[in-house]
PDB file of N, CA and C in Angstrom:
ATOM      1  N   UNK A   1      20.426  64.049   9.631  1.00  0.00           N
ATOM      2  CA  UNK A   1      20.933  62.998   8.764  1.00  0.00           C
ATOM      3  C   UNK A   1      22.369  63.356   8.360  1.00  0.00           C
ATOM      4  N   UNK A   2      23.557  62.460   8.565  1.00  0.00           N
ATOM      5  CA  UNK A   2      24.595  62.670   8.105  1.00  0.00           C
ATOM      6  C   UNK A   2      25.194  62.845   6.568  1.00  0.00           C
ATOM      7  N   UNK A   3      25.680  63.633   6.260  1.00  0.00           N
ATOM      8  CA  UNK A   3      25.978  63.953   5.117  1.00  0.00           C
ATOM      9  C   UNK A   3      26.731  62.612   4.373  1.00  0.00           C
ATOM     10  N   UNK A   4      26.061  61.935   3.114  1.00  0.00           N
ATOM     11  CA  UNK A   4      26.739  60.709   2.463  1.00  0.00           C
ATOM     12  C   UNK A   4      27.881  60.907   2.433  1.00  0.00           C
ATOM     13  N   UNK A   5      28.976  61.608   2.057  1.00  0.00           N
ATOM     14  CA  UNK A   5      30.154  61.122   2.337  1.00  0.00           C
ATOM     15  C   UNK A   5      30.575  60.235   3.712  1.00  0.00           C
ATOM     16  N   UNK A   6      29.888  60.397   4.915  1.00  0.00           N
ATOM     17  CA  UNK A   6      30.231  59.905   5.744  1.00  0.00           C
ATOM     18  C   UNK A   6      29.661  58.821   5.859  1.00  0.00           C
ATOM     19  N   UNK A   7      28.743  58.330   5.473  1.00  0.00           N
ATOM     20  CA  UNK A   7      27.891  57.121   5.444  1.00  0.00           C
ATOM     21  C   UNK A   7      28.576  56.033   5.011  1.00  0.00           C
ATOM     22  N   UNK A   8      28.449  54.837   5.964  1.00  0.00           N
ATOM     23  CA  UNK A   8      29.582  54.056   5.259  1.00  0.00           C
ATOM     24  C   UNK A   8      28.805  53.225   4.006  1.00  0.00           C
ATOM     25  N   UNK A   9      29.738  52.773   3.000  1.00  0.00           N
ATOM     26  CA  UNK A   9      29.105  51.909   2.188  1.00  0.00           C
ATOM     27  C   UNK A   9      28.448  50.629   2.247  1.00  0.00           C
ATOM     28  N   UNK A  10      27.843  50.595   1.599  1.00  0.00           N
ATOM     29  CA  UNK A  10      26.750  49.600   1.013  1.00  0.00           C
ATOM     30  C   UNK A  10      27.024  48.631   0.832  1.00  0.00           C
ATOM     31  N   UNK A  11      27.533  48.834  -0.529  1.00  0.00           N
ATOM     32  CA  UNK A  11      28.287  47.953  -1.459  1.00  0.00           C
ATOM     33  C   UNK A  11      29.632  47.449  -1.518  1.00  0.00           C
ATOM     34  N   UNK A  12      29.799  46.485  -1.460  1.00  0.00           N
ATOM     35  CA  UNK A  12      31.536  45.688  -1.434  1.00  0.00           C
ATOM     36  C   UNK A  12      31.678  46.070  -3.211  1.00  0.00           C
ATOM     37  N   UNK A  13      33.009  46.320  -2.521  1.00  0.00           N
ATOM     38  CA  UNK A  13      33.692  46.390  -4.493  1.00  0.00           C
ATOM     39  C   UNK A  13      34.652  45.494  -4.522  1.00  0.00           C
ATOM     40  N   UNK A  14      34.844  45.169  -5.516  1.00  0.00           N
ATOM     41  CA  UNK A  14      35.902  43.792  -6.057  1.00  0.00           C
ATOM     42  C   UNK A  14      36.926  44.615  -6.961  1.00  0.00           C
ATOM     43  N   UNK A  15      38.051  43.704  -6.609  1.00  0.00           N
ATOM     44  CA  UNK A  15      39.346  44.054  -7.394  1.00  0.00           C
ATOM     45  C   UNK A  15      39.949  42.776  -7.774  1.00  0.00           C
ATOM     46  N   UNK A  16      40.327  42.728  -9.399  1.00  0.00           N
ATOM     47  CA  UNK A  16      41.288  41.933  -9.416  1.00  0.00           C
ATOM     48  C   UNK A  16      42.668  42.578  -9.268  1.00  0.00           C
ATOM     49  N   UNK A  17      43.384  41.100  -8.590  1.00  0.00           N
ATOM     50  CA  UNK A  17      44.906  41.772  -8.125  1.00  0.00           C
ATOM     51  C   UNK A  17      45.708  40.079  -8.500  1.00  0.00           C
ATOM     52  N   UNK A  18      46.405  41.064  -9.578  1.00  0.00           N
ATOM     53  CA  UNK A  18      47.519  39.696  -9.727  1.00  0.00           C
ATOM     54  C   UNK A  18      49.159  39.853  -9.003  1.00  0.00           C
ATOM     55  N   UNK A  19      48.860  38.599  -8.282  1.00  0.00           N
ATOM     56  CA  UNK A  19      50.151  38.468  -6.979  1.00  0.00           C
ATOM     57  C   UNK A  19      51.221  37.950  -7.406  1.00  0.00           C
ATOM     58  N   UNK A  20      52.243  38.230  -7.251  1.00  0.00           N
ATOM     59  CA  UNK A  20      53.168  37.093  -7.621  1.00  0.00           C
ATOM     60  C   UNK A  20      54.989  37.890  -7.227  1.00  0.00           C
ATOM     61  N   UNK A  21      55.550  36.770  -7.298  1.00  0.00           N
ATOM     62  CA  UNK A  21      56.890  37.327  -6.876  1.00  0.00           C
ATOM     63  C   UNK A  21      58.592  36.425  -8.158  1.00  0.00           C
ATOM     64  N   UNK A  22      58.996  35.502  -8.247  1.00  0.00           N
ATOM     65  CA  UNK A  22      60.114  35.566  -9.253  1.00  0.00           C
ATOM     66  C   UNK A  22      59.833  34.252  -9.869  1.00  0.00           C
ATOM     67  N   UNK A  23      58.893  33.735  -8.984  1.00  0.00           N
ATOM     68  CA  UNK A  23      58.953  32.115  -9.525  1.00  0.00           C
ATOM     69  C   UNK A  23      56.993  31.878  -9.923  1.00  0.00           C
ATOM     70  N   UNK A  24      56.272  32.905  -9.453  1.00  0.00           N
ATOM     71  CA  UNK A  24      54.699  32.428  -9.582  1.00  0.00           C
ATOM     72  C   UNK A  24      53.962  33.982  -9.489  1.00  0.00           C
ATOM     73  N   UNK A  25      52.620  33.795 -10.186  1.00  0.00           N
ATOM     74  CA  UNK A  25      51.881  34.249 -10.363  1.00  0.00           C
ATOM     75  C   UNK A  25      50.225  34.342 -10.197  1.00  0.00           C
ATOM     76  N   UNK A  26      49.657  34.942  -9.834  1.00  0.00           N
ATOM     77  CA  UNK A  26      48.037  34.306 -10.170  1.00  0.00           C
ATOM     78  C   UNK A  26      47.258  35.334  -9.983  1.00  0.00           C
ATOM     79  N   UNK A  27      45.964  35.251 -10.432  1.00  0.00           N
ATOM     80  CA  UNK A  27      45.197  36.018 -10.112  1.00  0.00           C
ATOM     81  C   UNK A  27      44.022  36.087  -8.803  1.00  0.00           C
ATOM     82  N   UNK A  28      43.833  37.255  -8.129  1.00  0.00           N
ATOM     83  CA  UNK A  28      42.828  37.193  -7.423  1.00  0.00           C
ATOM     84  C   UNK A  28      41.977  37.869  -7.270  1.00  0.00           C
ATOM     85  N   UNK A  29      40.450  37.821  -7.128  1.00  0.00           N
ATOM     86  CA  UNK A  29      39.383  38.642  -6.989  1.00  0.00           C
ATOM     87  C   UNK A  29      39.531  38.641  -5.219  1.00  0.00           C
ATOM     88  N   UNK A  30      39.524  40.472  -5.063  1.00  0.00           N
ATOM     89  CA  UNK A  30      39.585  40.997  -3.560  1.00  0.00           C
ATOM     90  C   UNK A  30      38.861  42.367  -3.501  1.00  0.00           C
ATOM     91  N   UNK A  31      38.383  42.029  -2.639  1.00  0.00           N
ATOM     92  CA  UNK A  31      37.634  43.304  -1.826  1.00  0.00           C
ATOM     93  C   UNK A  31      38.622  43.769  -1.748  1.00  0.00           C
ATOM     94  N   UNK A  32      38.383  45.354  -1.967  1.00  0.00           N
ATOM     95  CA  UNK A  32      39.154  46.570  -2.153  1.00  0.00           C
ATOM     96  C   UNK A  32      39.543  47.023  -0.619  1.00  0.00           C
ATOM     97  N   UNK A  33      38.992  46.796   0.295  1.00  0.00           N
ATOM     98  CA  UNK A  33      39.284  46.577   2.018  1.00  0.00           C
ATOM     99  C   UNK A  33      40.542  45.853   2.621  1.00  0.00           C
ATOM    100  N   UNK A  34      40.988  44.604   1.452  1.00  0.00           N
ATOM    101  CA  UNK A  34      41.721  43.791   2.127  1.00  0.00           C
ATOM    102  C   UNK A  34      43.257  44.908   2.082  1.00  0.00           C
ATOM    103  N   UNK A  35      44.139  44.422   2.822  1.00  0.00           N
ATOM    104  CA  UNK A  35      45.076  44.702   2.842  1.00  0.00           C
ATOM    105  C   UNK A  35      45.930  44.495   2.107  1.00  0.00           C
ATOM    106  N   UNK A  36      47.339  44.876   1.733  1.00  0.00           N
ATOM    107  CA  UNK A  36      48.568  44.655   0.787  1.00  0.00           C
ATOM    108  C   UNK A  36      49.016  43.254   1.266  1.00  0.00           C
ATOM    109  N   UNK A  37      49.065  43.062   3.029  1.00  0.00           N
ATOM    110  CA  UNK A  37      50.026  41.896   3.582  1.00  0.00           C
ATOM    111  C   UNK A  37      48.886  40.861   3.579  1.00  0.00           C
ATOM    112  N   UNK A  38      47.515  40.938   3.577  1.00  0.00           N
ATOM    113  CA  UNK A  38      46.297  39.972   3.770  1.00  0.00           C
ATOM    114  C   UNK A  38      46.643  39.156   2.253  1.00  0.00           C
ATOM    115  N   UNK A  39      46.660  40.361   0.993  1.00  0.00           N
ATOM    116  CA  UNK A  39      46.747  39.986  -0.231  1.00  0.00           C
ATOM    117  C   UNK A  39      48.193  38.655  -0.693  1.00  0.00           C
ATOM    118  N   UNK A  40      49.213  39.458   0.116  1.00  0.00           N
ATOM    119  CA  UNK A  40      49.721  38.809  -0.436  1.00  0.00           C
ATOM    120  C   UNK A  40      50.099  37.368   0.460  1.00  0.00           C
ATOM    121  N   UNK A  41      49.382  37.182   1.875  1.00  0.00           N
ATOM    122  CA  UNK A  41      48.822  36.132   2.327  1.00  0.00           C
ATOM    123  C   UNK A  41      48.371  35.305   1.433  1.00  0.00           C
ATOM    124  N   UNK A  42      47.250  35.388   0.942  1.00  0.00           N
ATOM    125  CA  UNK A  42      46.453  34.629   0.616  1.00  0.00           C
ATOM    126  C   UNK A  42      47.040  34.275  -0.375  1.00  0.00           C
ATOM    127  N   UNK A  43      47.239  34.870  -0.976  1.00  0.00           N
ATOM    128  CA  UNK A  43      48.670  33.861  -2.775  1.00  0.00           C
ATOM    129  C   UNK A  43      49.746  33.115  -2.378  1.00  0.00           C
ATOM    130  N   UNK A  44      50.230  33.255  -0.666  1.00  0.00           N
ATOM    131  CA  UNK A  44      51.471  32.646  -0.360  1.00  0.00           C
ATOM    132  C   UNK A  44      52.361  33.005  -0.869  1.00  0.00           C
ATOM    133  N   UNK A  45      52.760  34.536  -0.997  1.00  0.00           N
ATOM    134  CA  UNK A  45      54.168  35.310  -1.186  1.00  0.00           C
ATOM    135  C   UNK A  45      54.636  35.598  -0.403  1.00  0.00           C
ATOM    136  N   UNK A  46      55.672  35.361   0.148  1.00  0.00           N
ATOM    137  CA  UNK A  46      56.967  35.988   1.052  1.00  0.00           C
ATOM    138  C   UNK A  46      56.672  37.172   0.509  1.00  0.00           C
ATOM    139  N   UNK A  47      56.330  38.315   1.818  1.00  0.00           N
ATOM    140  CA  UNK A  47      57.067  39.795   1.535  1.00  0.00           C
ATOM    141  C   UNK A  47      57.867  40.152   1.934  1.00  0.00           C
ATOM    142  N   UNK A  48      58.494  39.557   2.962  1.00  0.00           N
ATOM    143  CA  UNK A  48      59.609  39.482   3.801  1.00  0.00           C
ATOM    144  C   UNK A  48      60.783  39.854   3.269  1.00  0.00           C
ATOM    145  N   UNK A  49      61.359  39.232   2.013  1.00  0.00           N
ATOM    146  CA  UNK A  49      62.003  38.838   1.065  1.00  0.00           C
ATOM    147  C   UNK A  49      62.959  39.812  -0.367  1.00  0.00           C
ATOM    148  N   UNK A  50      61.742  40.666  -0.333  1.00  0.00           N
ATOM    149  CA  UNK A  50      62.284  40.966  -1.866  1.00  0.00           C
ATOM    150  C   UNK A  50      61.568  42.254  -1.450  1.00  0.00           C
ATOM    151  N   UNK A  51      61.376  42.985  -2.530  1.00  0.00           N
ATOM    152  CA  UNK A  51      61.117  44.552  -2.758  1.00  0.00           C
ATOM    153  C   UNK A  51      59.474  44.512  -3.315  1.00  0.00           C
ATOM    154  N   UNK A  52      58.759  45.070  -2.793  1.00  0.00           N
ATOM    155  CA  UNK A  52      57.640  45.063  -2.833  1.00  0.00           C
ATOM    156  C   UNK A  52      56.908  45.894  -3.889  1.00  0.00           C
ATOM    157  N   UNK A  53      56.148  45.827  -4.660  1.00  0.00           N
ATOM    158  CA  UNK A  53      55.376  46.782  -5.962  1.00  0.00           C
ATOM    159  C   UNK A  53      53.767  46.765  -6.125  1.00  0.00           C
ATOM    160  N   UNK A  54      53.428  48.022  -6.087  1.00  0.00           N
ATOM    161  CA  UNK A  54      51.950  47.789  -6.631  1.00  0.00           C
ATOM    162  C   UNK A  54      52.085  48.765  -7.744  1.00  0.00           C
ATOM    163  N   UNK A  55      51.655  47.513  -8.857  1.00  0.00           N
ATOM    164  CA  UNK A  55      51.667  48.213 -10.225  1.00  0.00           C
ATOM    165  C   UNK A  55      53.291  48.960 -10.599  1.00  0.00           C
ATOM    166  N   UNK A  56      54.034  48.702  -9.602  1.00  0.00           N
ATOM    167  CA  UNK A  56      55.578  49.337 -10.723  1.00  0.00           C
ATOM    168  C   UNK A  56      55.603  49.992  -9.356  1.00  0.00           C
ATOM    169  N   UNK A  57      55.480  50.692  -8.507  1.00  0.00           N
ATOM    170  CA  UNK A  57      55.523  51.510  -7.573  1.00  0.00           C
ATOM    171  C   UNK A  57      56.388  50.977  -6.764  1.00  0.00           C
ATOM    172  N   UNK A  58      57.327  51.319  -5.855  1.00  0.00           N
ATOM    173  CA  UNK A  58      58.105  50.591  -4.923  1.00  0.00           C
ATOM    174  C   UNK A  58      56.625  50.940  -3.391  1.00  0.00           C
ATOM    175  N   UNK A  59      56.862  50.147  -2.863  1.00  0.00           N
ATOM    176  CA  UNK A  59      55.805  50.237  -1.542  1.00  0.00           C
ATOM    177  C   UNK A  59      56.834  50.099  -0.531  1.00  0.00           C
ATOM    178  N   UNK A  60      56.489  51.002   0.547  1.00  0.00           N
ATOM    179  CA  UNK A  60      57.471  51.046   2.069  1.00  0.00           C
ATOM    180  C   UNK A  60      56.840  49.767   2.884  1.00  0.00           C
ATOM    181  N   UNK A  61      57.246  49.366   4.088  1.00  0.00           N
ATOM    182  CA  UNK A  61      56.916  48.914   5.300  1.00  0.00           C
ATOM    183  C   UNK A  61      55.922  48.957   5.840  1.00  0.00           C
ATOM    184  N   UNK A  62      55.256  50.280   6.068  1.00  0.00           N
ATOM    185  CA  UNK A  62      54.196  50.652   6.266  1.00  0.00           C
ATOM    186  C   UNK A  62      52.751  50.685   5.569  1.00  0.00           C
ATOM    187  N   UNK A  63      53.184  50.435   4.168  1.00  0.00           N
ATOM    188  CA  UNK A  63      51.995  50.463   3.175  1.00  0.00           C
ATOM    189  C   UNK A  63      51.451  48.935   3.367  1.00  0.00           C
ATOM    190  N   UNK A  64      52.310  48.078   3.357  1.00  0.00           N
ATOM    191  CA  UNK A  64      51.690  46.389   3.375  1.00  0.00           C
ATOM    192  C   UNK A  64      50.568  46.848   4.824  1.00  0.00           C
ATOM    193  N   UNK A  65      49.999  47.561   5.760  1.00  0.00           N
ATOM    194  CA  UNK A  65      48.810  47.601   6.200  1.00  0.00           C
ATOM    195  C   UNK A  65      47.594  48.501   5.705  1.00  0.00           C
ATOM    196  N   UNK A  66      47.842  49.086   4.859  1.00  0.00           N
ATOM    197  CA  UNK A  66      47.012  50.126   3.966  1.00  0.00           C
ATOM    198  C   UNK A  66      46.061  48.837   2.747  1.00  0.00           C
ATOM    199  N   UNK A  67      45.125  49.258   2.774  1.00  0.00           N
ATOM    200  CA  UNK A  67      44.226  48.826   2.241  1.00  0.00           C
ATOM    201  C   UNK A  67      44.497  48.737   0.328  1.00  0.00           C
ATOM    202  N   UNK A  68      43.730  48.121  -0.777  1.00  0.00           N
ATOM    203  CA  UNK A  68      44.183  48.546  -1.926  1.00  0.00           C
ATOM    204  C   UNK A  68      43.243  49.892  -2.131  1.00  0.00           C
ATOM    205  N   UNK A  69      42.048  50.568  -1.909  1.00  0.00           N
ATOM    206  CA  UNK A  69      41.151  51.607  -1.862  1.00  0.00           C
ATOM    207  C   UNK A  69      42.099  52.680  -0.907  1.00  0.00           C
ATOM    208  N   UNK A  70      42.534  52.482  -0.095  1.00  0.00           N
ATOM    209  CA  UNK A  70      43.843  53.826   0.113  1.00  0.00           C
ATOM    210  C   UNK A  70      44.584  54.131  -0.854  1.00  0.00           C
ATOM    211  N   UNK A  71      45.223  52.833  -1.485  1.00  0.00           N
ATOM    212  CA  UNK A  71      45.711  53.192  -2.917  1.00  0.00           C
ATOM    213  C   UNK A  71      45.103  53.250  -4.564  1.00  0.00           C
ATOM    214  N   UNK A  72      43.705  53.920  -4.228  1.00  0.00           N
ATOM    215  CA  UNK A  72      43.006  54.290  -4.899  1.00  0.00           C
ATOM    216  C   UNK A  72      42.847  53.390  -6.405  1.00  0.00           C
ATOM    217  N   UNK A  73      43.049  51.801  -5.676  1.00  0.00           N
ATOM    218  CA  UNK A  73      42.314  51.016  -6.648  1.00  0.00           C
ATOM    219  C   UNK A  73      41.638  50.386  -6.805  1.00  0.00           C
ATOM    220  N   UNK A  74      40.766  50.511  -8.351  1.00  0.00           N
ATOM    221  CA  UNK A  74      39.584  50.253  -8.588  1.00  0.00           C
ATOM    222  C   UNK A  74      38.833  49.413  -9.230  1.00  0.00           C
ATOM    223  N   UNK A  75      40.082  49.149 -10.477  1.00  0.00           N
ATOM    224  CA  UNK A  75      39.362  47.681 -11.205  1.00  0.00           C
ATOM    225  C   UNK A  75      40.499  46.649 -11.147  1.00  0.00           C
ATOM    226  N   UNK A  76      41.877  46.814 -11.641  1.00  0.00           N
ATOM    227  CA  UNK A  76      42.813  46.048 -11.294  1.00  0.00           C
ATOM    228  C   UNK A  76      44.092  46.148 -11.468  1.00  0.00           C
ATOM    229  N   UNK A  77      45.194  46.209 -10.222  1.00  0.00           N
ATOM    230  CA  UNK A  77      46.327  46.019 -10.731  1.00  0.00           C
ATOM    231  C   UNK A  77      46.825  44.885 -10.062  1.00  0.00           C
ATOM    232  N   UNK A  78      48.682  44.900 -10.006  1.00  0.00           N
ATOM    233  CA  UNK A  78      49.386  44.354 -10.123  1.00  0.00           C
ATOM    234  C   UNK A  78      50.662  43.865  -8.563  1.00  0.00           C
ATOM    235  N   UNK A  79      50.500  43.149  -7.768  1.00  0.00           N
ATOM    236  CA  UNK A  79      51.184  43.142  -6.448  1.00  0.00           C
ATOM    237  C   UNK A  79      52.395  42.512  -6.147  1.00  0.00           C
ATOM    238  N   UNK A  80      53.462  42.803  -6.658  1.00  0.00           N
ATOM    239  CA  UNK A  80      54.765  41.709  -6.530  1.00  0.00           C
ATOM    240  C   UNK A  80      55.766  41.759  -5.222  1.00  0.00           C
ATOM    241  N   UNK A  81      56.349  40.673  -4.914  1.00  0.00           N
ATOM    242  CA  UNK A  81      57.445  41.210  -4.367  1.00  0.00           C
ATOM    243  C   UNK A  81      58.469  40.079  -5.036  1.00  0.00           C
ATOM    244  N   UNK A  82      59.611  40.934  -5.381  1.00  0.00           N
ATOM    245  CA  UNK A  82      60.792  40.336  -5.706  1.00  0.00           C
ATOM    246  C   UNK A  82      61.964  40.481  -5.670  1.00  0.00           C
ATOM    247  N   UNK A  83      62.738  39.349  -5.725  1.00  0.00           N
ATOM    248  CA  UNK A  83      63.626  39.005  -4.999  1.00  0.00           C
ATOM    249  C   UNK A  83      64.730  40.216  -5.397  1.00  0.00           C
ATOM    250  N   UNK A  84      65.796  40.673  -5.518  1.00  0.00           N
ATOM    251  CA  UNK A  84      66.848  41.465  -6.155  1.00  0.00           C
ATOM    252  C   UNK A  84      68.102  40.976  -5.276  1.00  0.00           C
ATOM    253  N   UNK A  85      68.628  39.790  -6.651  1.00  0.00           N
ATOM    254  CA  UNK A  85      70.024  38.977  -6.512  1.00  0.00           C
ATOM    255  C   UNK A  85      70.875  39.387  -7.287  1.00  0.00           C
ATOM    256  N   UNK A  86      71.968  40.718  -7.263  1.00  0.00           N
ATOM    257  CA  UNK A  86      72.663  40.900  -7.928  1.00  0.00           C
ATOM    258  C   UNK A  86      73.517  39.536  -7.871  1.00  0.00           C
ATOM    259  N   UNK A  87      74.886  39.517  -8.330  1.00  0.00           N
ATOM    260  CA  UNK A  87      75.400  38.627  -8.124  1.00  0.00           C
ATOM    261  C   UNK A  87      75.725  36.961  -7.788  1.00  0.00           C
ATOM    262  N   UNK A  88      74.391  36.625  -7.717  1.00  0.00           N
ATOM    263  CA  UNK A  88      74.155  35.558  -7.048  1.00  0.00           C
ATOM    264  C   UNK A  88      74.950  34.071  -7.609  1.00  0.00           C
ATOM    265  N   UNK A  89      75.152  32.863  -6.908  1.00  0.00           N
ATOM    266  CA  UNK A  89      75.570  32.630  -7.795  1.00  0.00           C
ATOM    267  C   UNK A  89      74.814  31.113  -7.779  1.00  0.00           C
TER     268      UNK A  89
END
């Protein structure tokens, strides 16, 4: 019998994750599986765009395919990307 750590889970876990970028916001209940770029799919945020954050954190390129449970979260944070217009006019 394989040792439970390796056993995959059971149970789906839920996260709320509020999305949003300079102009909108919202909340969403997500399986902790989905991805950063799935997430911010589904709210209809450009990540393309602006500078990306989970919870205050700057996030690279590479993290929008990392799961939110890679980033070891559990009940809920926070997913933005926004814009940064110095100057704009």
């Amino acid at each position: 019998m394989p040792p439970a750590a390796l056993c995959e889970r059971s149970e789906k876990m839920f996260v709320t994750v509020t999305i949003g970028n300079n102009l909108k916001r919202s909340d969403h209940i997500l399986e902790d599986t989905t991805t950063l770029r799935a997430a911010f799919d589904k709210a209809g945020v450009d990540y393309a765009i602006g500078v990306n954050t989970l919870d205050g954190a700057a996030l690279l390129a590479g993290d929008l395919d990392k799961s939110l449970s890679d980033f070891n979260v559990k009940d809920r944070c926070f997913l933005y990307s926004v814009v940064k217009a110095d100057n704009s006019v």
